[in-house]
N, C-alpha and C. Protein backbone atom coordinates (compact mmCIF):
# COMPACT_ATOMS: atom_id res chain seq x y z
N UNK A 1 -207.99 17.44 -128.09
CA UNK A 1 -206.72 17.83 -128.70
C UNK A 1 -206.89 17.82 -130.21
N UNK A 2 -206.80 18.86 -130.54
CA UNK A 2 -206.62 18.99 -132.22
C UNK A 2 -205.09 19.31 -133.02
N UNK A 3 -205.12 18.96 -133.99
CA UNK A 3 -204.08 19.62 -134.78
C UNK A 3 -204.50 19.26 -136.40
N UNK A 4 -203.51 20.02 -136.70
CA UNK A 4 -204.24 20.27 -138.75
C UNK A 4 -202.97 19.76 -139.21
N UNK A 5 -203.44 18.95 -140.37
CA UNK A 5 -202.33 18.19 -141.39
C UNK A 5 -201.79 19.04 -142.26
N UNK A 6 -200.79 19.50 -142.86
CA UNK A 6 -200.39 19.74 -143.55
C UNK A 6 -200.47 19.44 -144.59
N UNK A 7 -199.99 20.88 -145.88
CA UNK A 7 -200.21 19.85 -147.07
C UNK A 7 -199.04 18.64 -147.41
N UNK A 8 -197.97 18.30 -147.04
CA UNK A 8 -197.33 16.68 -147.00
C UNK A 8 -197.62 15.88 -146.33
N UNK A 9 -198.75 15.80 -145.89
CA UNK A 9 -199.51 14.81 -145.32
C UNK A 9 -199.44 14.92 -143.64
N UNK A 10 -198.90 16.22 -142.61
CA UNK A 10 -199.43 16.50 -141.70
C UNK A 10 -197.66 16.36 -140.96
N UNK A 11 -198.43 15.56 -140.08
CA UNK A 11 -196.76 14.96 -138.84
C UNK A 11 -195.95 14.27 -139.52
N UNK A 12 -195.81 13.92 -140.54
CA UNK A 12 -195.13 13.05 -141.40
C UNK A 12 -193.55 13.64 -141.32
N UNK A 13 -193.21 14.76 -141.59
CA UNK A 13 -192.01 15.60 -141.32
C UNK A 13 -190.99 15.07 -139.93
N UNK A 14 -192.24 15.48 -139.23
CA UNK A 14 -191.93 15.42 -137.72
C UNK A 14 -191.51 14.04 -137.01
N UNK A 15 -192.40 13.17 -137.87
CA UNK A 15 -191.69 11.56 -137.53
C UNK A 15 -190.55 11.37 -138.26
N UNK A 16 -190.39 11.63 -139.31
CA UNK A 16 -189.16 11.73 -140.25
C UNK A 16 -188.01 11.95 -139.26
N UNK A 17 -187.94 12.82 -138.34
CA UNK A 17 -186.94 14.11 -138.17
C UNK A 17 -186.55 12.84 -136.78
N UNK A 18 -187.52 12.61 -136.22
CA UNK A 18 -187.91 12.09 -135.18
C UNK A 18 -186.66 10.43 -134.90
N UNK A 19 -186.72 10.09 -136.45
CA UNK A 19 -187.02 8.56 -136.54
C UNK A 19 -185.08 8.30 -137.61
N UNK A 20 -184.62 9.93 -138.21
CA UNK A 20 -183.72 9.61 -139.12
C UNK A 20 -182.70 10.10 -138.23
N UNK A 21 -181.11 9.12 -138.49
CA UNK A 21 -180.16 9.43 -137.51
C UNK A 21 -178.64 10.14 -138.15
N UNK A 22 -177.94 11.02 -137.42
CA UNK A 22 -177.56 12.17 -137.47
C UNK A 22 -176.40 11.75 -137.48
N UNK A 23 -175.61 12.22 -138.16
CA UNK A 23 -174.24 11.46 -138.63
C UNK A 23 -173.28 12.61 -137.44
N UNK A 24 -172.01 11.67 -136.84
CA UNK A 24 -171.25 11.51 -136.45
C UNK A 24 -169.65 12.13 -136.01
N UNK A 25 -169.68 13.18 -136.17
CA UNK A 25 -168.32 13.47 -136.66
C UNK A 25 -167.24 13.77 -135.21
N UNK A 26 -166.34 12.88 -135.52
CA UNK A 26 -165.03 13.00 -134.45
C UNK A 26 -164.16 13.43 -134.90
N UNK A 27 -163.45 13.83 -134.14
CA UNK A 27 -161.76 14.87 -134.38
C UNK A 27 -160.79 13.75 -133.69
N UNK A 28 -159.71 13.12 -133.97
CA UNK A 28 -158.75 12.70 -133.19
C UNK A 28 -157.76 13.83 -133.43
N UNK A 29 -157.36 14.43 -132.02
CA UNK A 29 -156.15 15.25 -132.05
C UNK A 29 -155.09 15.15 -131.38
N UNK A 30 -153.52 14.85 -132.06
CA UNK A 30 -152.65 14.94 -130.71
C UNK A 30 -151.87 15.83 -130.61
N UNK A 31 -151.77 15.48 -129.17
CA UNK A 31 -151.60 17.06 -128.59
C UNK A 31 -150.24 17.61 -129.26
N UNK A 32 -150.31 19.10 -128.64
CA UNK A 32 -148.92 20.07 -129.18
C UNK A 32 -147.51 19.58 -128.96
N UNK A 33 -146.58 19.89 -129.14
CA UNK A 33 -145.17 19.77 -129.01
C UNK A 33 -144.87 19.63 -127.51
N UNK A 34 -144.63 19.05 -126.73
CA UNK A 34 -143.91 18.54 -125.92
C UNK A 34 -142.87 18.49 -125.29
N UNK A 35 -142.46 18.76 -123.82
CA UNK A 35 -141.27 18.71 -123.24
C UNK A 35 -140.66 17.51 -123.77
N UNK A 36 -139.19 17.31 -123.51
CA UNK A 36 -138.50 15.78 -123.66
C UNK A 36 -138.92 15.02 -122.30
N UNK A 37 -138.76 13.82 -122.81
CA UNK A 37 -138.98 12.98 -121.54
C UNK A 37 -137.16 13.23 -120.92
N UNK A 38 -137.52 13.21 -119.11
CA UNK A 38 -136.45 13.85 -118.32
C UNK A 38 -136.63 12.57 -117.68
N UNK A 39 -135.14 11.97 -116.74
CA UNK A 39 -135.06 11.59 -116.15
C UNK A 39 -135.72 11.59 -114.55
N UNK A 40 -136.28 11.03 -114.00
CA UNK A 40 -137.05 11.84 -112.83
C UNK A 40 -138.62 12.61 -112.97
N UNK A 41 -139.00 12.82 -113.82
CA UNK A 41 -139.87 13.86 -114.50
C UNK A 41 -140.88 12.35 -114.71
N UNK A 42 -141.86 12.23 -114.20
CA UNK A 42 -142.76 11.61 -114.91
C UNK A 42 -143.64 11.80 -116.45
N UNK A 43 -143.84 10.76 -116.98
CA UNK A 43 -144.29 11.37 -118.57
C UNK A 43 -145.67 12.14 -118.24
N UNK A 44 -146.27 11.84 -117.31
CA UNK A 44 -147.81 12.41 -117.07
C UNK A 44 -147.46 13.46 -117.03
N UNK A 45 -146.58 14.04 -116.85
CA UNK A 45 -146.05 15.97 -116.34
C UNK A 45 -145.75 16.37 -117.19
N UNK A 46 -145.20 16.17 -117.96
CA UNK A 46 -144.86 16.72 -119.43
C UNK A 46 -145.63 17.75 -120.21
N UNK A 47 -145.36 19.08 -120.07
CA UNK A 47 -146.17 20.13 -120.28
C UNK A 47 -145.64 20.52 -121.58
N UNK A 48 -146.72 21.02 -122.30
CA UNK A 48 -146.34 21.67 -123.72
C UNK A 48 -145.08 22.90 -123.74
N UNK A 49 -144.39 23.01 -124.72
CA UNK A 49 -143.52 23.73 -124.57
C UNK A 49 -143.75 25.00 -125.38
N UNK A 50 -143.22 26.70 -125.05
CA UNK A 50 -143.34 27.30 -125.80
C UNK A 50 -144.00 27.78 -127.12
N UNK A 51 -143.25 26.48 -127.55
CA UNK A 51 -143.56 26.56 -129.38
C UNK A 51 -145.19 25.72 -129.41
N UNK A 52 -144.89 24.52 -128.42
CA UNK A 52 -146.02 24.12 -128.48
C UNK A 52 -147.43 24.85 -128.22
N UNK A 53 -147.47 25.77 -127.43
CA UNK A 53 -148.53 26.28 -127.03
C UNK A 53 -149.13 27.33 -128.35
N UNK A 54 -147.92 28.12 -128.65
CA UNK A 54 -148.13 28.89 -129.66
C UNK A 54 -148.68 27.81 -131.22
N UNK A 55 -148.11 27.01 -131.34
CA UNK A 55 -148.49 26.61 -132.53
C UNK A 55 -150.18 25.84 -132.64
N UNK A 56 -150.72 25.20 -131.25
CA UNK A 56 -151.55 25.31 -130.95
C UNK A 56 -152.96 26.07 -130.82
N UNK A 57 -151.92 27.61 -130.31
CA UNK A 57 -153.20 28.27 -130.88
C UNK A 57 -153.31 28.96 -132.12
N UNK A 58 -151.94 29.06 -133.03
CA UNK A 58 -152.73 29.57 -134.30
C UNK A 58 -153.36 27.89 -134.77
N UNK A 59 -153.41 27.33 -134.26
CA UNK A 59 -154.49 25.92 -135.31
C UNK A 59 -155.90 26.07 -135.00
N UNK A 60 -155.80 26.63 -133.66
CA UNK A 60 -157.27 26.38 -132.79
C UNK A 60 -157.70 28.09 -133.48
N UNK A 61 -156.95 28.86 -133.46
CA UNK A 61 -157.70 30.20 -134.62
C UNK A 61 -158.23 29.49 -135.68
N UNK A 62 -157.14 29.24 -136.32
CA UNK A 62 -157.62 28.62 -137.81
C UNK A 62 -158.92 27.61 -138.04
N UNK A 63 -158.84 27.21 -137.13
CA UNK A 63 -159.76 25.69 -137.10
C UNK A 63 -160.86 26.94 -137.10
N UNK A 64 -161.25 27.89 -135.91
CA UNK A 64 -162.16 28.45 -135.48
C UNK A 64 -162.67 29.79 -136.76
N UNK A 65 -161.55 30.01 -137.27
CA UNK A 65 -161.46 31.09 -138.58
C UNK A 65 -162.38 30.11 -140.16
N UNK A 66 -162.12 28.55 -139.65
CA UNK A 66 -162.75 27.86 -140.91
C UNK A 66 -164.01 27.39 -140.78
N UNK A 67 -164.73 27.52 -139.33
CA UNK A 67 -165.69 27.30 -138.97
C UNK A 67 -166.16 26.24 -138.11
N UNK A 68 -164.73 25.63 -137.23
CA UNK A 68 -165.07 24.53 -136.54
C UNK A 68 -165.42 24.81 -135.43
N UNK A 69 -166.22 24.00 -135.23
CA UNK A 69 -166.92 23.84 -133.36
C UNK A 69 -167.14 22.21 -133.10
N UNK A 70 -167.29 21.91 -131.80
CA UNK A 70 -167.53 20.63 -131.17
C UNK A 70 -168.41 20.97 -130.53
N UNK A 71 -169.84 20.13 -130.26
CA UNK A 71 -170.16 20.01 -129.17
C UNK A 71 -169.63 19.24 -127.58
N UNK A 72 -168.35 19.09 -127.58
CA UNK A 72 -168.05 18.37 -126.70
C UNK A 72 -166.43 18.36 -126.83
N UNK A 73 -165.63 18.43 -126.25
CA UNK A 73 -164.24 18.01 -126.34
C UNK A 73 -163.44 17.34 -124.91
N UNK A 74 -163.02 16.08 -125.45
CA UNK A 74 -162.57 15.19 -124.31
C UNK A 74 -160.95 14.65 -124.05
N UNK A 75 -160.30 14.94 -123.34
CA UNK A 75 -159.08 15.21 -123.10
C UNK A 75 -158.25 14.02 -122.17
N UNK A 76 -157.30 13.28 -122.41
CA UNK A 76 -156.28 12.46 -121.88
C UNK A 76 -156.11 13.68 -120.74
N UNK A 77 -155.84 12.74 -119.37
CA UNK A 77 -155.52 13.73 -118.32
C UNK A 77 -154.39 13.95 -118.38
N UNK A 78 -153.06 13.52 -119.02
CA UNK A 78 -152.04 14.05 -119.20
C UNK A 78 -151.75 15.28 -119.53
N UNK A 79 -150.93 16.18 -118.86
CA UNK A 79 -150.49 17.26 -118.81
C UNK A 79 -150.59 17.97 -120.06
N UNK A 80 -149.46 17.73 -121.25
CA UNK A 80 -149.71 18.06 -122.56
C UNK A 80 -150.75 18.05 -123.47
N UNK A 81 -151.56 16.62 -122.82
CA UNK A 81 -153.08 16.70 -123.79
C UNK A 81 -154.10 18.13 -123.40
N UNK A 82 -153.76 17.86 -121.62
CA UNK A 82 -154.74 18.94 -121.55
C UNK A 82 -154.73 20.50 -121.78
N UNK A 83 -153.51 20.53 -121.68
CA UNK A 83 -153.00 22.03 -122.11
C UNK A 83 -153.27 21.74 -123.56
N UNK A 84 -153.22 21.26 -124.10
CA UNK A 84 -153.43 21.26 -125.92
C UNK A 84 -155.10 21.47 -126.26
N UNK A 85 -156.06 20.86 -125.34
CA UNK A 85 -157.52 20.82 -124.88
C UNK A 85 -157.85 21.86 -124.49
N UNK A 86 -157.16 23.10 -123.54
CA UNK A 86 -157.53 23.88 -122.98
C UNK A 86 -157.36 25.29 -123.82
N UNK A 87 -156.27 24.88 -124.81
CA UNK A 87 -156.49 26.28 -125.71
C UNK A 87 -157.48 26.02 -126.75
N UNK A 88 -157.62 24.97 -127.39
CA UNK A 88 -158.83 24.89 -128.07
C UNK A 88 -160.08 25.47 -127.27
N UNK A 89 -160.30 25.21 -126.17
CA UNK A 89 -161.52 25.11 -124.85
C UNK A 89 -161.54 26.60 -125.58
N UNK A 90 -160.14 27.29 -125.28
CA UNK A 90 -160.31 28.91 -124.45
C UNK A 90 -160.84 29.61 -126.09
N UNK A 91 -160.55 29.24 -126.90
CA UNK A 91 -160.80 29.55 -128.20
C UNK A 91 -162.38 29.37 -129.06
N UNK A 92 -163.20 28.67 -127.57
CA UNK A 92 -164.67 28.83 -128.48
C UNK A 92 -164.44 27.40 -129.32
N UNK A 93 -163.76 26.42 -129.16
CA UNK A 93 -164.17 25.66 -130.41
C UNK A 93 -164.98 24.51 -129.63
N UNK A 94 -165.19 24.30 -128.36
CA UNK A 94 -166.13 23.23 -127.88
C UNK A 94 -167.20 24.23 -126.95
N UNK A 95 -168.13 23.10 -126.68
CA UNK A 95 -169.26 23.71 -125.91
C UNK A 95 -168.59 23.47 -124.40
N UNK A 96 -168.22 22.22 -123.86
CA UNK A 96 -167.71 22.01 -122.80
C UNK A 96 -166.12 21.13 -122.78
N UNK A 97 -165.64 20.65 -122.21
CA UNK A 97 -164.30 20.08 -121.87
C UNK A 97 -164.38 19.69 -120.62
N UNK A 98 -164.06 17.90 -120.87
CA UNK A 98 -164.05 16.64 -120.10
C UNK A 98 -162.70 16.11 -120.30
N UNK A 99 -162.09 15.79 -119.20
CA UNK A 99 -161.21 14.55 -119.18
C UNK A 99 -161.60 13.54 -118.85
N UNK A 100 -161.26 12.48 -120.10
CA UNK A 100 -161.35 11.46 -120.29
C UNK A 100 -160.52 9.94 -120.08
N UNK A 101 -160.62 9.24 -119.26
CA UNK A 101 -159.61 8.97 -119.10
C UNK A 101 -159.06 7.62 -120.04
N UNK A 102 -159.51 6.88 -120.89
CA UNK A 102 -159.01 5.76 -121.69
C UNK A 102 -158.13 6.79 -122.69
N UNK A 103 -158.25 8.32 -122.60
CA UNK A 103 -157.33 8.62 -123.94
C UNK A 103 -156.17 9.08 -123.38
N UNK A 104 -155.67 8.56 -122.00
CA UNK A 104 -154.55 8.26 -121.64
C UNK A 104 -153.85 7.02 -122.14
N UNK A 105 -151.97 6.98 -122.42
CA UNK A 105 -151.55 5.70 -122.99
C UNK A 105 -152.35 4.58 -122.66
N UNK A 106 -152.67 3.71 -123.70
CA UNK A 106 -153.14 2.30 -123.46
C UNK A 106 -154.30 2.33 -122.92
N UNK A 107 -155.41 3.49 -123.55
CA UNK A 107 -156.67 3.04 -123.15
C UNK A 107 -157.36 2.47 -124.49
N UNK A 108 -158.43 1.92 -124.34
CA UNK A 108 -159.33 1.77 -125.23
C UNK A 108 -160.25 1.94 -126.14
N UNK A 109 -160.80 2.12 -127.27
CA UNK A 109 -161.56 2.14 -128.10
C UNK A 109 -162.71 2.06 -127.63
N UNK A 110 -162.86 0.83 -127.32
CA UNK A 110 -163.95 0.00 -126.60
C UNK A 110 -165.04 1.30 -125.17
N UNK A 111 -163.90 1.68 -124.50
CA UNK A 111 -164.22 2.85 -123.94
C UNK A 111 -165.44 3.88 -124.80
N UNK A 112 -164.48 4.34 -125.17
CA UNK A 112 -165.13 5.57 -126.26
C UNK A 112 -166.16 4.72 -126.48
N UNK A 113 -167.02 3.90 -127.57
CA UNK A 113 -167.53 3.13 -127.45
C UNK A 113 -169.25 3.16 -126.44
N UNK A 114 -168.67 2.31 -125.32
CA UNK A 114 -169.72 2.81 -124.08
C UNK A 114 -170.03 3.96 -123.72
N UNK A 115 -169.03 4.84 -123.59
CA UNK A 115 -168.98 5.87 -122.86
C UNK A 115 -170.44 6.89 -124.20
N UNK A 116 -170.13 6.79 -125.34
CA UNK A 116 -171.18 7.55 -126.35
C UNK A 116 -172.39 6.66 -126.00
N UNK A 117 -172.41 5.33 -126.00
CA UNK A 117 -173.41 4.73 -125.61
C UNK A 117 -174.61 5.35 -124.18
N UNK A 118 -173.68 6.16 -123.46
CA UNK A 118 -174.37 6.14 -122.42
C UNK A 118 -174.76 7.96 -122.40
N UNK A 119 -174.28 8.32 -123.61
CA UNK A 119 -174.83 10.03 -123.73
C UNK A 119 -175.92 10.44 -124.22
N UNK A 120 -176.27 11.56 -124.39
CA UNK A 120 -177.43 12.03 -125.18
C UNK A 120 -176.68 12.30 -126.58
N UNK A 121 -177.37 12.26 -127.65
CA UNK A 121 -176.87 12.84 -128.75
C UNK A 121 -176.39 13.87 -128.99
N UNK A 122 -174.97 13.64 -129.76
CA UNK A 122 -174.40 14.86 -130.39
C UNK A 122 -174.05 14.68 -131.74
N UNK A 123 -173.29 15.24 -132.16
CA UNK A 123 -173.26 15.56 -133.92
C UNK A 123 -171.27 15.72 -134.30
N UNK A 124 -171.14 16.14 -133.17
CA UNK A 124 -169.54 16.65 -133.22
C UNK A 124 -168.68 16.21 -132.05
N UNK A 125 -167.67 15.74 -131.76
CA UNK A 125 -166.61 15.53 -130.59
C UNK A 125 -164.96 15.66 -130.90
N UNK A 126 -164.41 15.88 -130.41
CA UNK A 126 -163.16 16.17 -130.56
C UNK A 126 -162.23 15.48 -129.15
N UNK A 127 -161.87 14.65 -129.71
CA UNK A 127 -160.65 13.94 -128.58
C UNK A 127 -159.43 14.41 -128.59
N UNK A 128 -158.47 14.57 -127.66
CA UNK A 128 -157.37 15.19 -127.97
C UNK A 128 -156.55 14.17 -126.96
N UNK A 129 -155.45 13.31 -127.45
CA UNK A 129 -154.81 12.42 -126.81
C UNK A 129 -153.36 11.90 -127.32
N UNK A 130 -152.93 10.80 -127.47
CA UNK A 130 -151.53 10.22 -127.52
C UNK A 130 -151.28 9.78 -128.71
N UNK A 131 -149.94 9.20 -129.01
CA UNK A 131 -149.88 8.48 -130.47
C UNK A 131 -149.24 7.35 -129.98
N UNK A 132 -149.16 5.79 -130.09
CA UNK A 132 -149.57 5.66 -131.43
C UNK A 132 -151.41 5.39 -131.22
N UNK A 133 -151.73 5.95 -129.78
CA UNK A 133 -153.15 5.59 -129.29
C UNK A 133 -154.46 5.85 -130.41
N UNK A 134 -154.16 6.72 -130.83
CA UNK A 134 -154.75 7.87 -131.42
C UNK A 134 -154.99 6.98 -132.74
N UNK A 135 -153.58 6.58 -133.44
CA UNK A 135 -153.93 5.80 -134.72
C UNK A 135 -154.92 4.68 -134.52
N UNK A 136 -154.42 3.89 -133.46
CA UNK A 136 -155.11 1.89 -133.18
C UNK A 136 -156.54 3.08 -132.83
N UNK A 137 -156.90 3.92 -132.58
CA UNK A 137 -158.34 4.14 -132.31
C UNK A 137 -159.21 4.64 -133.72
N UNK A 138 -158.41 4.96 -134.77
CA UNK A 138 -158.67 5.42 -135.90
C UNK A 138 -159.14 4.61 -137.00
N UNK A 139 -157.84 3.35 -136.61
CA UNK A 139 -157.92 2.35 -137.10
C UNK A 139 -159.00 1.22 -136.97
N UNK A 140 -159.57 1.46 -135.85
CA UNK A 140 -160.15 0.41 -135.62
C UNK A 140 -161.72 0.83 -136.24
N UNK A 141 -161.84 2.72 -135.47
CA UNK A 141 -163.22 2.77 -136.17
C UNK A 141 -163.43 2.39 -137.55
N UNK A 142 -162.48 2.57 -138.30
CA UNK A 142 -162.94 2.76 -139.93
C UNK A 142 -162.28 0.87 -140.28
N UNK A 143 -161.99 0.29 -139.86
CA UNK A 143 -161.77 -1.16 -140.11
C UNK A 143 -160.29 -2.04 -140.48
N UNK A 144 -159.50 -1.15 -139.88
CA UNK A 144 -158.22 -1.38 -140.34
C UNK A 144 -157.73 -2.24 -139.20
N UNK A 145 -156.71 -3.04 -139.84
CA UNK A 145 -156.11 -4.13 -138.56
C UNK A 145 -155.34 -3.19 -137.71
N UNK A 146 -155.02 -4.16 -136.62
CA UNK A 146 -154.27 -2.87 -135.94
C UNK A 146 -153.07 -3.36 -136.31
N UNK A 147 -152.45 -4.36 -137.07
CA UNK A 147 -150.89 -4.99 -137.41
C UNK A 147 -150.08 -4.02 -137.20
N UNK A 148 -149.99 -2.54 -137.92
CA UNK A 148 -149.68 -1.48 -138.27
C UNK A 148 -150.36 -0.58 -137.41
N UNK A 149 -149.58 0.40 -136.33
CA UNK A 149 -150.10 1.41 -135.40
C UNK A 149 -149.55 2.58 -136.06
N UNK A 150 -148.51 2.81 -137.21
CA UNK A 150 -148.04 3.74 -137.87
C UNK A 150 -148.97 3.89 -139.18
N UNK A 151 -149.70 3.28 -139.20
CA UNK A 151 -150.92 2.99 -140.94
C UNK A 151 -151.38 4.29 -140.92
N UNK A 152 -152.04 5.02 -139.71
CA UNK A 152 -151.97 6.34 -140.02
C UNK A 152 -151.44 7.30 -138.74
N UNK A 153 -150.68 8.12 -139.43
CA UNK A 153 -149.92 8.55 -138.20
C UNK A 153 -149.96 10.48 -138.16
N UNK A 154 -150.59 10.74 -136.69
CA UNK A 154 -150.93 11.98 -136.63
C UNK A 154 -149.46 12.83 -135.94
N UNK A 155 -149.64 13.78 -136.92
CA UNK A 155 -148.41 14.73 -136.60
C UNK A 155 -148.74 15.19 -134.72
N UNK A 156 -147.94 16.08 -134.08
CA UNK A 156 -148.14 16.74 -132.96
C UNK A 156 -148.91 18.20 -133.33
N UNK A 157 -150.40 18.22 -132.86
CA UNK A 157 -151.10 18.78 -133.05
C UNK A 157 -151.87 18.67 -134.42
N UNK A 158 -151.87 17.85 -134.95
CA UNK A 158 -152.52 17.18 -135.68
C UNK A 158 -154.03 16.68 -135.87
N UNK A 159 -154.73 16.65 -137.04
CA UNK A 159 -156.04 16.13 -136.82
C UNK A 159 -156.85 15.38 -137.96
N UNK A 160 -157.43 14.72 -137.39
CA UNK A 160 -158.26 13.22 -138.52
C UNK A 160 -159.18 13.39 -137.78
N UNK A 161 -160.22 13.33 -138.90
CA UNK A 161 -161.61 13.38 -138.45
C UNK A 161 -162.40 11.76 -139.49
N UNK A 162 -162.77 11.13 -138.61
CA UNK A 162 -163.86 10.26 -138.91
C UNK A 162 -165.35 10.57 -138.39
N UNK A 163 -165.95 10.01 -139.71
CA UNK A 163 -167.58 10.63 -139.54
C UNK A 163 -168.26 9.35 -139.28
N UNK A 164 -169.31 8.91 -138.58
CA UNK A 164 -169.88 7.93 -138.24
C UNK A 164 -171.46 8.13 -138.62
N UNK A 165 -171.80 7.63 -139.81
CA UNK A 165 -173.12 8.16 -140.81
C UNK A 165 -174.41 7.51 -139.91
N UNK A 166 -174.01 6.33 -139.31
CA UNK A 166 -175.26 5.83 -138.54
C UNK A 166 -175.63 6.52 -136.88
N UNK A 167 -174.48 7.85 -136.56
CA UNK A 167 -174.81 8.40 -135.48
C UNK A 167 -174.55 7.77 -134.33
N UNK A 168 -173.73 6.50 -134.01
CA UNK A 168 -172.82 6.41 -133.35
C UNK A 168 -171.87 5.38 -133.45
N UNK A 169 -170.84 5.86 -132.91
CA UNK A 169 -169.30 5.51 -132.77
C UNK A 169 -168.93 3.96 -132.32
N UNK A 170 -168.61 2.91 -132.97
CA UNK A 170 -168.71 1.79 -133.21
C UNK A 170 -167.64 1.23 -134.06
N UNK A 171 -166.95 0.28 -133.97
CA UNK A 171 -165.88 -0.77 -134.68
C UNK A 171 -166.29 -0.51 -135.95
N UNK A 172 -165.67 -0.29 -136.64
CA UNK A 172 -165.52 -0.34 -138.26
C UNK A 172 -166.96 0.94 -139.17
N UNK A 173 -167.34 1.14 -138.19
CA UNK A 173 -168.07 1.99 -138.87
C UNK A 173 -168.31 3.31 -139.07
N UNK A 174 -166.89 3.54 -139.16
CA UNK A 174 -166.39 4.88 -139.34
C UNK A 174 -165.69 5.00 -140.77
N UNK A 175 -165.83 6.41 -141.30
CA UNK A 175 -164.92 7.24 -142.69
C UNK A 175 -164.04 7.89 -142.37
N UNK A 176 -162.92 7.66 -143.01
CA UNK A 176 -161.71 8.56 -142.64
C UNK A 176 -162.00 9.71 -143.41
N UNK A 177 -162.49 11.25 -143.05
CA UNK A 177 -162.97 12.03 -143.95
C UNK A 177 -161.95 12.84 -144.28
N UNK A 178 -160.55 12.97 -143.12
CA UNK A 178 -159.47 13.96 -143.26
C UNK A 178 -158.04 13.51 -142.22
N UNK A 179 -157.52 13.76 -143.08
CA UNK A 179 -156.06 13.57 -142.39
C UNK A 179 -155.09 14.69 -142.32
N UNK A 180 -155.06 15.94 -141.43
CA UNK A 180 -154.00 17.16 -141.92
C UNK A 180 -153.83 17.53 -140.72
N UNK A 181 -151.85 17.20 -141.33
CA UNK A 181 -150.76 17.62 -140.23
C UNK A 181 -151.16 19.20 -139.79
N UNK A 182 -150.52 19.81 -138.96
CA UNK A 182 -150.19 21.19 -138.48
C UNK A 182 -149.79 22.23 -139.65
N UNK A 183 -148.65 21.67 -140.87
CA UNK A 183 -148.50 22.86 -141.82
C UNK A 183 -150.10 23.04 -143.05
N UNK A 184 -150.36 21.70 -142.84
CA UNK A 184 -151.54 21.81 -143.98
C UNK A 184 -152.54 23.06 -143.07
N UNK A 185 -153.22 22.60 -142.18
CA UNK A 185 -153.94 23.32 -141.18
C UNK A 185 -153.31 25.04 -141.44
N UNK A 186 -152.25 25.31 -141.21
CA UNK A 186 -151.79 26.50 -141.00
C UNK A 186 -151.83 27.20 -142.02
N UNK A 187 -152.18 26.77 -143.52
CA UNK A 187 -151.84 27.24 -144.91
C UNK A 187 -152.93 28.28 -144.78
């Protein structure tokens, strides 16, 4: 077996590439506008409304008009999340679409967490789930107490992106890189 060194000193590149880790970037999104909660009507059923769907997809244009993509997008099985998941889906902005289930009310961080633990590498993800879930998960990556579940608070259809520079997703070791409601997005 042969091979020829280069002039920077050969494989040196290649272990580089090999050995340096790939920063992080998540989307927390919650979902579109929403039926009212009905008497009888379970909250899991609660399907986006009208306006919601529409306003949804001019974001998921826009997002897609500014150059966003996911490799991955993971969805609360709730009704509204996933319809909010599925026009992004239909719009080209992820490679695939998973429901997930801790980004139903009152799941965990900790989740997310393992669950990257147990993937192959990616570079990009996009969650699309609940409030005030969405904040205590925001909060926690980048190091904030959870005292306050309103500390940062995502509009409906909304999105914050934290970047995770060491390449994976972990307690406090996240950047809040962006915080923009639906009208900022739409400008």
């Amino acid at each position: 077996m042969a091979f020829e060194l280069g002039p920077e000193g050969g494989n040196q590149a290649a272990a580089e590439k090999r050995t340096s880790v790939q920063e992080v970037a998540v989307d927390f999104i919650r979902h579109g506008i929403a039926e009212e909660a009905q008497a009888g009507v379970e909250d899991a059923f609660r399907a986006l409304t009208d306006e919601g769907r529409k306003r949804c997809r001019k974001i998921a244009r826009q997002l897609k008009d500014m150059g966003w993509k996911w490799d991955l997008l993971l969805t609360s099985p709730l009704v509204r999340a996933r319809q909010t998941a599925e026009i992004f889906f239909h719009e080209n902005l992820a490679e695939a679409l998973e429901v997930f289930e801790p980004l139903a009310p009152d799941g965990s961080f900790t989740d997310l967490v393992r669950w990257q633990a147990e993937r192959d590498p990616f570079t990009s993800l996009a969650l699309v789930g609940h409030q005030p879930d969405l904040s205590l998960w925001i909060q926690a990556a980048i190091g904030l107490l959870p005292t306050n579940p309103q500390a940062i608070t995502l509009k409906k259809a909304g999105l914050a992106q934290v970047r995770f520079a060491e390449g994976r997703i972990d307690y406090c070791q996240g950047s809040l890189t962006l915080l923009l409601s639906p009208k900022v997005i739409l400008r």
